[in-house]
Protein backbone atom coordinates (compact mmCIF):
# COMPACT_ATOMS: atom_id res chain seq x y z
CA UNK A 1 -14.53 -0.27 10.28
CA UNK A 2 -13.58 2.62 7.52
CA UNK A 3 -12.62 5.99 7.97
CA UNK A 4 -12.20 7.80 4.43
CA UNK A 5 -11.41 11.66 4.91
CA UNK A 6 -12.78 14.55 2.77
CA UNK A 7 -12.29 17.29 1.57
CA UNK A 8 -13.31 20.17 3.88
CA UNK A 9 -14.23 23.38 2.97
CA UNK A 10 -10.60 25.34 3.62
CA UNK A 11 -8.99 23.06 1.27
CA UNK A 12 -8.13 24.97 -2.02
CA UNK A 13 -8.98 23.00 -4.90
CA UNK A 14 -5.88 21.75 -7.23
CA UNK A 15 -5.17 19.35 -9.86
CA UNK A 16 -2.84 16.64 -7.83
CA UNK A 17 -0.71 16.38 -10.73
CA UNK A 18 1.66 13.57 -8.37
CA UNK A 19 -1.12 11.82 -7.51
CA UNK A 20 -2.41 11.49 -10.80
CA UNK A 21 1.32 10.16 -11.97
CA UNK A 22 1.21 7.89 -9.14
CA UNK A 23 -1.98 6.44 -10.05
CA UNK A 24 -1.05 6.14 -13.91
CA UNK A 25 2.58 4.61 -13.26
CA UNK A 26 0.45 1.71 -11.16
CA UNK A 27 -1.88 0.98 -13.94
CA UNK A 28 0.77 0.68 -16.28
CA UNK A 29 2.66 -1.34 -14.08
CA UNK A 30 -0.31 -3.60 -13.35
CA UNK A 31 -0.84 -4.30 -17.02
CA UNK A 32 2.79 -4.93 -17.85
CA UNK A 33 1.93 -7.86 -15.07
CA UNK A 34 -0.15 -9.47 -17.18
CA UNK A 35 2.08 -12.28 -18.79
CA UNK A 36 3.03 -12.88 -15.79
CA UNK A 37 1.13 -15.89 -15.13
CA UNK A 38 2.46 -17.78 -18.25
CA UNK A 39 5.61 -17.19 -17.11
CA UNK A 40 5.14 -18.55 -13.62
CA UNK A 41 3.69 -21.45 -14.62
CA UNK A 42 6.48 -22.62 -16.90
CA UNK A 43 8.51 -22.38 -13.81
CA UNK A 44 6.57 -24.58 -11.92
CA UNK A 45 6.21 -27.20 -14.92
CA UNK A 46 10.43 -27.14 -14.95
CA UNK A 47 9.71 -27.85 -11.18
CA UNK A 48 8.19 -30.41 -11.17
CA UNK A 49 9.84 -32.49 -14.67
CA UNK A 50 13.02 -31.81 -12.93
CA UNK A 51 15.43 -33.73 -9.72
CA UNK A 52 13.77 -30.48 -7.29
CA UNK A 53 10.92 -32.51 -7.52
CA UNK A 54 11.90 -35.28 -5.86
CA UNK A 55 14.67 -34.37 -3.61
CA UNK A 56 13.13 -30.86 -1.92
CA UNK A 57 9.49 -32.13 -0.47
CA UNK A 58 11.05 -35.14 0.72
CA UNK A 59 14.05 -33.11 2.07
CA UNK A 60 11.37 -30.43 3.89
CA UNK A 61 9.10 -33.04 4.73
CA UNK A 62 11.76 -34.75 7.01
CA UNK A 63 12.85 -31.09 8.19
CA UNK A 64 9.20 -30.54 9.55
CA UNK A 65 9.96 -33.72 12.03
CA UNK A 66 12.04 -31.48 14.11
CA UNK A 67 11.12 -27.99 12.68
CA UNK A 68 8.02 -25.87 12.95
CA UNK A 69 6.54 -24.40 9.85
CA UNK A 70 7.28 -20.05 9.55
CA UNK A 71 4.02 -19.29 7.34
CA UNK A 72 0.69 -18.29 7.78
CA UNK A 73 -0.16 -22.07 6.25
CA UNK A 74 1.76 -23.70 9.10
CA UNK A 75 -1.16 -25.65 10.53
CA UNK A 76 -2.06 -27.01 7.23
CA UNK A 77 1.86 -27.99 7.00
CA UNK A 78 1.73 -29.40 10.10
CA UNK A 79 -0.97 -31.86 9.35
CA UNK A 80 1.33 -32.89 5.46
CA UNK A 81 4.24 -33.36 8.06
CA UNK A 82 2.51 -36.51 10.30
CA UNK A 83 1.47 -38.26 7.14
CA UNK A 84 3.07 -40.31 4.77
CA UNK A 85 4.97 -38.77 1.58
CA UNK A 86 2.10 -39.37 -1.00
CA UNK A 87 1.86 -37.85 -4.52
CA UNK A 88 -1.05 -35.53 -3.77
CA UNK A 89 1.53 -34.50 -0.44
CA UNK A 90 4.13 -34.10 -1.81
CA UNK A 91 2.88 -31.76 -4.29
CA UNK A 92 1.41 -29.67 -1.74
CA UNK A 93 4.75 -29.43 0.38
CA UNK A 94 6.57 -28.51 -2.94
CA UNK A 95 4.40 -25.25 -2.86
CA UNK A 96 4.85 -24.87 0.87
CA UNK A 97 8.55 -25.07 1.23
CA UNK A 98 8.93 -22.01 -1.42
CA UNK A 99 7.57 -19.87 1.19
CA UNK A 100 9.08 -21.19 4.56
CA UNK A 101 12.38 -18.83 4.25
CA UNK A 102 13.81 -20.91 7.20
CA UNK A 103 13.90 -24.16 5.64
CA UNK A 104 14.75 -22.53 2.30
CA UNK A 105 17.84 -20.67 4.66
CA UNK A 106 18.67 -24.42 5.40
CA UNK A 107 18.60 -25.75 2.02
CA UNK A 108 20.75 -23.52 0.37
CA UNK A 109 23.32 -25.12 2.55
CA UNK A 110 22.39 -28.30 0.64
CA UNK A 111 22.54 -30.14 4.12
CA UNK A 112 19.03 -31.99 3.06
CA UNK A 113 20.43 -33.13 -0.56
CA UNK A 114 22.21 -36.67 -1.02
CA UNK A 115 25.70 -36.71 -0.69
CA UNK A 116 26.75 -38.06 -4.00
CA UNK A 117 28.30 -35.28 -6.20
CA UNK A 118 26.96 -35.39 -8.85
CA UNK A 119 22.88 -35.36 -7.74
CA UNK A 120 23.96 -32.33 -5.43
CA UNK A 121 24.72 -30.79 -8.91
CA UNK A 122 22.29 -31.65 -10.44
CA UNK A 123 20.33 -30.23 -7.71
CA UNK A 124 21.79 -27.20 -8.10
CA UNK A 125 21.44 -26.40 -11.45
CA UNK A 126 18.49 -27.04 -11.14
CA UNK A 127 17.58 -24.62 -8.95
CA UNK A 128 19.50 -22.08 -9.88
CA UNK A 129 17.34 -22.74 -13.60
CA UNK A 130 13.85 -23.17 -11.34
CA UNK A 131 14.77 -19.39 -9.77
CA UNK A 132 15.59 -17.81 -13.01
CA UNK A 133 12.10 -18.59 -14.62
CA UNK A 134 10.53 -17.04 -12.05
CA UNK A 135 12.58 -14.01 -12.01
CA UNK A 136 11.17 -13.72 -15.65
CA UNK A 137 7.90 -12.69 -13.98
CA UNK A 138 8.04 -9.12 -13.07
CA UNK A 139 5.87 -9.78 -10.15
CA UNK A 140 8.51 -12.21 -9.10
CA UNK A 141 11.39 -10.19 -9.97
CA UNK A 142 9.78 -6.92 -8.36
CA UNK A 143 8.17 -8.37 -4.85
CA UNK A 144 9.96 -7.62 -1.62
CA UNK A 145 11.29 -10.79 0.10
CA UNK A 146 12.31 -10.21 3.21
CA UNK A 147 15.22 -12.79 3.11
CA UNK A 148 16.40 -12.37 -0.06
CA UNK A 149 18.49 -8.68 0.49
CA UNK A 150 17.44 -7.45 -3.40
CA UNK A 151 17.59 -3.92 -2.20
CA UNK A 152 16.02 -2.56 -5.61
CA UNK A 153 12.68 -4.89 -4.36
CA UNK A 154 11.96 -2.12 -1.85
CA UNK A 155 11.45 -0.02 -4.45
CA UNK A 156 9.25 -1.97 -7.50
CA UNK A 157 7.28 -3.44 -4.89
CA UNK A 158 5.31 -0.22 -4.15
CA UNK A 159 3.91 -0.63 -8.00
CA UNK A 160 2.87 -4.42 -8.25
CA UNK A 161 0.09 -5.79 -7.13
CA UNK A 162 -1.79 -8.86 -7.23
CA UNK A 163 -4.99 -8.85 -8.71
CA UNK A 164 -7.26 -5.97 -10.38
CA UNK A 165 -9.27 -5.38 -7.02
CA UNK A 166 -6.33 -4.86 -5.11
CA UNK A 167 -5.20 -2.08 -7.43
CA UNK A 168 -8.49 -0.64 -7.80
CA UNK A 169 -8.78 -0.42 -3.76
CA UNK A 170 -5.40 1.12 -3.14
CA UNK A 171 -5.99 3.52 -5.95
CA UNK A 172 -9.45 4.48 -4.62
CA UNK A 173 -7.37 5.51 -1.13
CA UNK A 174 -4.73 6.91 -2.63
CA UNK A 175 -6.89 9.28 -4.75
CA UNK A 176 -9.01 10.29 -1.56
CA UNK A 177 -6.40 10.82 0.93
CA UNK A 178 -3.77 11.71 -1.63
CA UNK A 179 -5.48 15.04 -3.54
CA UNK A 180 -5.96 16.40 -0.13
CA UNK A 181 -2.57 16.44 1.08
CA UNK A 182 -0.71 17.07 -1.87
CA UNK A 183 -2.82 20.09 -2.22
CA UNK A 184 -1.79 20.97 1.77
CA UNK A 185 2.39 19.96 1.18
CA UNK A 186 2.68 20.43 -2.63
CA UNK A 187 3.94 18.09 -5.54
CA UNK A 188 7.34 17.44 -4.63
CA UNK A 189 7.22 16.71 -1.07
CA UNK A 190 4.16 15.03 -1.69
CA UNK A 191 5.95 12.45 -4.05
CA UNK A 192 8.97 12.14 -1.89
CA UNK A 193 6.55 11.14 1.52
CA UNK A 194 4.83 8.47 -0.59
CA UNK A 195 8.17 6.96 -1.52
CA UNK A 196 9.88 7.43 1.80
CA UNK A 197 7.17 5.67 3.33
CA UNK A 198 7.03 2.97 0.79
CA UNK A 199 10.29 2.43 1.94
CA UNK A 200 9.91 2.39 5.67
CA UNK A 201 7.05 0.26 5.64
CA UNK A 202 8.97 -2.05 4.02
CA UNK A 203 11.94 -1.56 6.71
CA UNK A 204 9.49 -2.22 9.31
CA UNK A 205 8.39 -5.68 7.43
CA UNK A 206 11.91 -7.10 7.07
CA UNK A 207 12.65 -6.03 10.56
CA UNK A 208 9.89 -8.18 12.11
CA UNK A 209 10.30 -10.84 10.11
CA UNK A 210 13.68 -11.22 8.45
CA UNK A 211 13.60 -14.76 7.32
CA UNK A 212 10.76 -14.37 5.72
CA UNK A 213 10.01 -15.93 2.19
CA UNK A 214 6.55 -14.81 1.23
CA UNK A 215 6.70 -11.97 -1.38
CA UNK A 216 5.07 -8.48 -0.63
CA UNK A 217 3.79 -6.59 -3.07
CA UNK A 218 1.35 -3.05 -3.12
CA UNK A 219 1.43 0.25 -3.02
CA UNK A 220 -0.41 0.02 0.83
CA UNK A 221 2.83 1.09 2.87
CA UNK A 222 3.14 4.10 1.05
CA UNK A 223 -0.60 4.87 0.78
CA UNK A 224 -0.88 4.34 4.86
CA UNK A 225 1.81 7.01 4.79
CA UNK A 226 0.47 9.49 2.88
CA UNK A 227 -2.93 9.43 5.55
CA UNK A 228 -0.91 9.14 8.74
CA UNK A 229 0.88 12.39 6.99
CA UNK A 230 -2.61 13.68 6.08
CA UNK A 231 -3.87 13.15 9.67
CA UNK A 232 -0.89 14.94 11.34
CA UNK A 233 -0.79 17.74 8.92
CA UNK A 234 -4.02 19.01 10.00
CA UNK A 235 -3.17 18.85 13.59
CA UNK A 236 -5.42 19.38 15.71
CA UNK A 237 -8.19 21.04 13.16
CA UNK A 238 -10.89 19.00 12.39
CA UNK A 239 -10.94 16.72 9.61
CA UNK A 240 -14.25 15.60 7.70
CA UNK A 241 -14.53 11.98 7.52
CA UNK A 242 -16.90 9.34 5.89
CA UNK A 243 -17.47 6.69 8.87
CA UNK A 244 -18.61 3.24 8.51
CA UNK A 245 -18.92 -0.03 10.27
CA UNK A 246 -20.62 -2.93 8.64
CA UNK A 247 -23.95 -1.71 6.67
CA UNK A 248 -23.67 1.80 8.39
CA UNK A 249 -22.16 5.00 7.18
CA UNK A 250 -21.92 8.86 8.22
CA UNK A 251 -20.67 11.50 7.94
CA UNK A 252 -18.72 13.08 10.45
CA UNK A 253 -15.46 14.98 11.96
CA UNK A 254 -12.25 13.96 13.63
CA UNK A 255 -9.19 16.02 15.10
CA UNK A 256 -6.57 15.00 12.76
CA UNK A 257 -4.16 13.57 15.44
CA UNK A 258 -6.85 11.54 16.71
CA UNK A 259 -7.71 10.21 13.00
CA UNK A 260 -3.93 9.02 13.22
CA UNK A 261 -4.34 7.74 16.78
CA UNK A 262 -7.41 5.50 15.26
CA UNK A 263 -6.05 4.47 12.12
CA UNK A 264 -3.27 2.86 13.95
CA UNK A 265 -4.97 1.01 16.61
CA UNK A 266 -7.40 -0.47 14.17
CA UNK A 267 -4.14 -1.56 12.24
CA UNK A 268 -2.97 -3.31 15.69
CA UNK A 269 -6.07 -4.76 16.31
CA UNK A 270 -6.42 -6.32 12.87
CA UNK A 271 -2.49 -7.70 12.98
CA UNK A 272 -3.44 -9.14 17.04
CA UNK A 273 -6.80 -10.56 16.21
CA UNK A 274 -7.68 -11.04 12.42
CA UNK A 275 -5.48 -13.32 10.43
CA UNK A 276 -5.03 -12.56 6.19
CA UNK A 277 -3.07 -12.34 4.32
CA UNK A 278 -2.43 -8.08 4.49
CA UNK A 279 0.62 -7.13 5.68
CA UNK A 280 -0.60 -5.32 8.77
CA UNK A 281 3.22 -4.55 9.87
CA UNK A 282 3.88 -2.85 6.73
CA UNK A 283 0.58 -1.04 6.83
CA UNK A 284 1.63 0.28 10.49
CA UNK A 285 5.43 1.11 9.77
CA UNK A 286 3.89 3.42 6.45
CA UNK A 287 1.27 5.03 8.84
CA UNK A 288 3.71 5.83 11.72
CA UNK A 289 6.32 7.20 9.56
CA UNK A 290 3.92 9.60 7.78
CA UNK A 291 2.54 10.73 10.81
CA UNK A 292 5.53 11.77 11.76
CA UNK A 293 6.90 13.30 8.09
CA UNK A 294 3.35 14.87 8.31
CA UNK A 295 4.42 16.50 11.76
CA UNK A 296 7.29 17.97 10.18
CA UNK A 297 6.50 18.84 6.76
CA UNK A 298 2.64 19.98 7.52
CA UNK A 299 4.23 23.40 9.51
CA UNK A 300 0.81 24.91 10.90
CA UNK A 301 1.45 28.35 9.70
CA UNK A 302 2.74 26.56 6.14
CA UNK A 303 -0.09 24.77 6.07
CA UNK A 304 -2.64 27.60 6.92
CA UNK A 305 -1.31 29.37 3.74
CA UNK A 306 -2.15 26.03 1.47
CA UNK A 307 -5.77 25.29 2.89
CA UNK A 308 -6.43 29.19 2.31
CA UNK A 309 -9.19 28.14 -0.66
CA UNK A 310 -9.42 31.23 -2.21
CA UNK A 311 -5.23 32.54 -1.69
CA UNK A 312 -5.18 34.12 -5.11
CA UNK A 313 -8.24 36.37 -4.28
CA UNK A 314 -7.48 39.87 -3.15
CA UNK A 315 -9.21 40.53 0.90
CA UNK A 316 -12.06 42.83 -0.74
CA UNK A 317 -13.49 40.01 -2.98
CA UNK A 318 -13.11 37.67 0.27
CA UNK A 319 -14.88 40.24 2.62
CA UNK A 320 -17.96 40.33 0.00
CA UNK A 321 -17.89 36.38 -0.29
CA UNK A 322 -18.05 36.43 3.52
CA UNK A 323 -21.22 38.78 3.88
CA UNK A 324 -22.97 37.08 0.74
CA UNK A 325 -22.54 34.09 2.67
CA UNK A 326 -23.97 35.61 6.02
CA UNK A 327 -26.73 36.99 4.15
CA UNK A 328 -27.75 33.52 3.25
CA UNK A 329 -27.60 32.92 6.77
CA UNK A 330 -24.27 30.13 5.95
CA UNK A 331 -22.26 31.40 8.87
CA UNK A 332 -20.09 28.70 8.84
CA UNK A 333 -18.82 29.56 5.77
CA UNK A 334 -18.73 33.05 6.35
CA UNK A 335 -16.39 32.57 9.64
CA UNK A 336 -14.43 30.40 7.55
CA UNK A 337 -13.59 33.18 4.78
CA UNK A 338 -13.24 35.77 6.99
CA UNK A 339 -9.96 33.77 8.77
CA UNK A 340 -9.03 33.54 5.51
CA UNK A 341 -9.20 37.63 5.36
CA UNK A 342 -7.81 38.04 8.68
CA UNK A 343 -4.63 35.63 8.99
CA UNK A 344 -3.61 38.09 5.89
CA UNK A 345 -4.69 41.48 6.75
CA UNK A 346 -4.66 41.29 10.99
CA UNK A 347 -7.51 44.52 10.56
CA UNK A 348 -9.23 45.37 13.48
CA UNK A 349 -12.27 45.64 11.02
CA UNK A 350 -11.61 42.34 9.80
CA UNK A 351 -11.44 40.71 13.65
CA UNK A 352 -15.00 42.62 14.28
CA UNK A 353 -16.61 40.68 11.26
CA UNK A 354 -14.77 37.32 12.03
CA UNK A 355 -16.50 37.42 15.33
CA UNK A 356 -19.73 38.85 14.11
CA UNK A 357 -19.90 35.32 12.56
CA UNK A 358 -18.72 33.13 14.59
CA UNK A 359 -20.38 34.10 17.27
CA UNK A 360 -23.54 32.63 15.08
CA UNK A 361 -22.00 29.28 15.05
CA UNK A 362 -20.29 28.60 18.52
CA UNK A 363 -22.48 25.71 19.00
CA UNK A 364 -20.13 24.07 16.31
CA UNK A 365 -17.21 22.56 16.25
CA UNK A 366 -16.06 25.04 13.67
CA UNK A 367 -16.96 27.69 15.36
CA UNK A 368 -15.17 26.81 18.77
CA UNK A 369 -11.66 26.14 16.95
CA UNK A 370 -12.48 30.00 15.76
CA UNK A 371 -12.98 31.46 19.03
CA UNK A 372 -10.21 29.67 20.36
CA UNK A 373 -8.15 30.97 17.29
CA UNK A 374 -8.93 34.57 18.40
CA UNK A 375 -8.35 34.20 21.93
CA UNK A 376 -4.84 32.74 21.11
CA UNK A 377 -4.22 35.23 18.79
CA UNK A 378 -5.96 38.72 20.27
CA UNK A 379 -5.76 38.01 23.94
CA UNK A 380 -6.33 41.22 24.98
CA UNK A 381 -8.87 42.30 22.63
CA UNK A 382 -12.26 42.72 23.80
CA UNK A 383 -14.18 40.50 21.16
CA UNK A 384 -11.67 37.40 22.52
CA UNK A 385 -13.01 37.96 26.04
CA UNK A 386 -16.36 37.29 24.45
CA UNK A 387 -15.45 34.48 22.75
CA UNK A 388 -13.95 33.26 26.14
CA UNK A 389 -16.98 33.68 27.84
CA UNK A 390 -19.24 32.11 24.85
CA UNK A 391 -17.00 28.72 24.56
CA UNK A 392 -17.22 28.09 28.32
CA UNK A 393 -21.17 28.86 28.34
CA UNK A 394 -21.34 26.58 25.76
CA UNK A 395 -18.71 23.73 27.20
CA UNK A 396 -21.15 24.03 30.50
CA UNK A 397 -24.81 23.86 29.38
CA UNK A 398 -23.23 20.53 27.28
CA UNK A 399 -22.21 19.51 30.49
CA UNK A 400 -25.32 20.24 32.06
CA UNK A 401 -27.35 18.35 29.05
């Protein structure tokens, strides 16, 4: 299932100047990345010409007698741990063990390692050599691991990732969801959400599994935040979306608290149900945190003033939009620019016209939220007693149908 907002028609159009420096500081980041994989694999050559070879998969190999396995491999672990220490084993436990932070926990004590002196050092040295190539690697260097405590980690990671599609995907998202809220909260608080987020998401990751060893890398966490924000900013208004599930797609609308709602459950469903390798918990700590920045930054009558698509235009040059609109017989829009005129000017004349078209379009969504927008506002004007009467005609012949 995918649920990729748009951008609806009260949305002023702006160039998401953050965005756009989010989206170029990844790219560059991602091609700096590059060498990386020369660099990694000279680390695992000094792994395997040197003592780690021989003393660390034998040493977690006789650990997994009385230990389970902590990664998402751990049945194929399992399985190396009832059979017999052979080359083609032990070669696959040396990769395993780098990613099973509680063995690694264990072996830092050196409690696995022969006693004598001087292969402990040798051990050692080795290690500490083995964990210095790979820091070389700025993917390395940069990924959050849980159990390591590199505090600057929960930072870089945000702008690594792993392979061109995954940059290309979260780049896709954050351009969609992104340009439509920085346009609603501006540049600055729009860059400090993404990174806040970033950071909880990561929080939330280390908190559920702390002794993890598997690095996390992407700019996901933050991106999650920025639509949780997105959804929670619009409120209860109505959000345009681009639904699909499998082969199928439409378009459609959503309440933006619902679109929140949604995009979080589908996030606990995947964790519950669907094992990869995404970091659903991350995912879920960025979405939850945004929705709740998005709450507090994404002030309704703050954000009525930003989604205003035509704020720099005086009321006259609205009020003629409007009825060039209604003369097309576009009532939709023409409701829509005339709330535009009125939450300026609060004219009776303006309220007349507002109704005049929305009263064309109750059988919408758009044109409900409008009528319930006047009744909330006029309550004791007559045109809101109208639009009373119209919404709960219309709420009962649905019934009815």
């Amino acid at each position: 299932m995918l649920i990729v907002p748009l951008r609806s028609e009260g949305v002023r159009k702006t160039v998401p100047v953050m965005v756009i420096l989010l989206i170029l500081v990844n790219a560059l980041v991602f091609s700096a990345q590059q060498n990386d994989a020369v660099k990694e694999l000279a680390a695992d050559e000094f792994y395997k010409q040197s003592v780690l070879y021989r003393l660390e998969p034998e040493a977690y190999h006789q650990w997994l007698q009385t230990h389970a396995p902590t990664h998402s491999f751990r049945d194929e672990v399992r399985r190396l741990a009832t059979q017999p220490l052979t080359d083609a084993n032990r070669e696959k436990l040396a990769e395993a063990l780098q990613y099973d932070g509680v063995f690694l926990n264990e072996l830092e004590t050196a409690r696995f390692i022969p006693v004598d002196t001087e292969t402990r050092q040798q051990w050692q040295d080795a290690r500490a050599r083995f964990v210095a190539l790979q820091r070389r690697s700025l993917t390395q260097s940069g990924a959050f691991v849980p159990r390591e405590h590199r505090p600057h980690t929960w930072f870089t990671s945000m702008f690594l990732h792993g392979d061109p599609m995954h940059l290309i995907g979260n780049m896709v998202f954050l351009w969609l969801a992104g340009a439509l809220l920085e346009a609603l909260i501006g540049f600055g608080r729009f860059g400090a959400l993404y990174l806040a987020t970033g950071l909880v998401s990561c929080g939330l990751s280390w908190a559920i599994s702390p002794q993890s060893a598997i690095p996390e890398l992407g700019a996901s966490g933050a991106i999650s935040g920025v639509m949780g924000a997105l959804a929670t900013t619009y409120g209860a208004r109505w959000i345009p979306c681009l639904f699909s599930v499998g082969l199928y797609a439409w378009r459609g609308r959503m309440q933006g608290y619902w679109l929140a709602v949604v995009w979080i459950a589908w996030e606990a469903v995947q964790w519950v149900f669907m094992a990869s390798n995404v970091n659903r918990a991350a995912h879920i700590g960025g979405l939850v945190a945004g929705a709740l920045l998005g709450m507090w930054l994404g002030q309704r009558k703050e954000v009525d003033q930003q989604t205003d698509h035509t704020s720099t235009q005086l009321p006259q040059q609205l009020r003629e939009r409007a009825r060039r609109q209604a003369t097309e017989l576009k009532f939709e829009s023409a409701a829509n620019t005339m709330l535009s005129v009125v939450r300026r000017t609060q004219q009776p004349d303006d309220w007349e016209l507002l109704w005049a078209y929305t009263r064309h379009v109750l059988k919408t969504s758009t044109g409900q939220e409008i009528a319930q927008f006047i009744l909330s506002a006029r309550p004791q004007h007559p045109d809101t007693r109208h639009a009373v009467m119209a919404v709960q005609a219309q709420v009962r012949s649905q019934a009815r149908k």
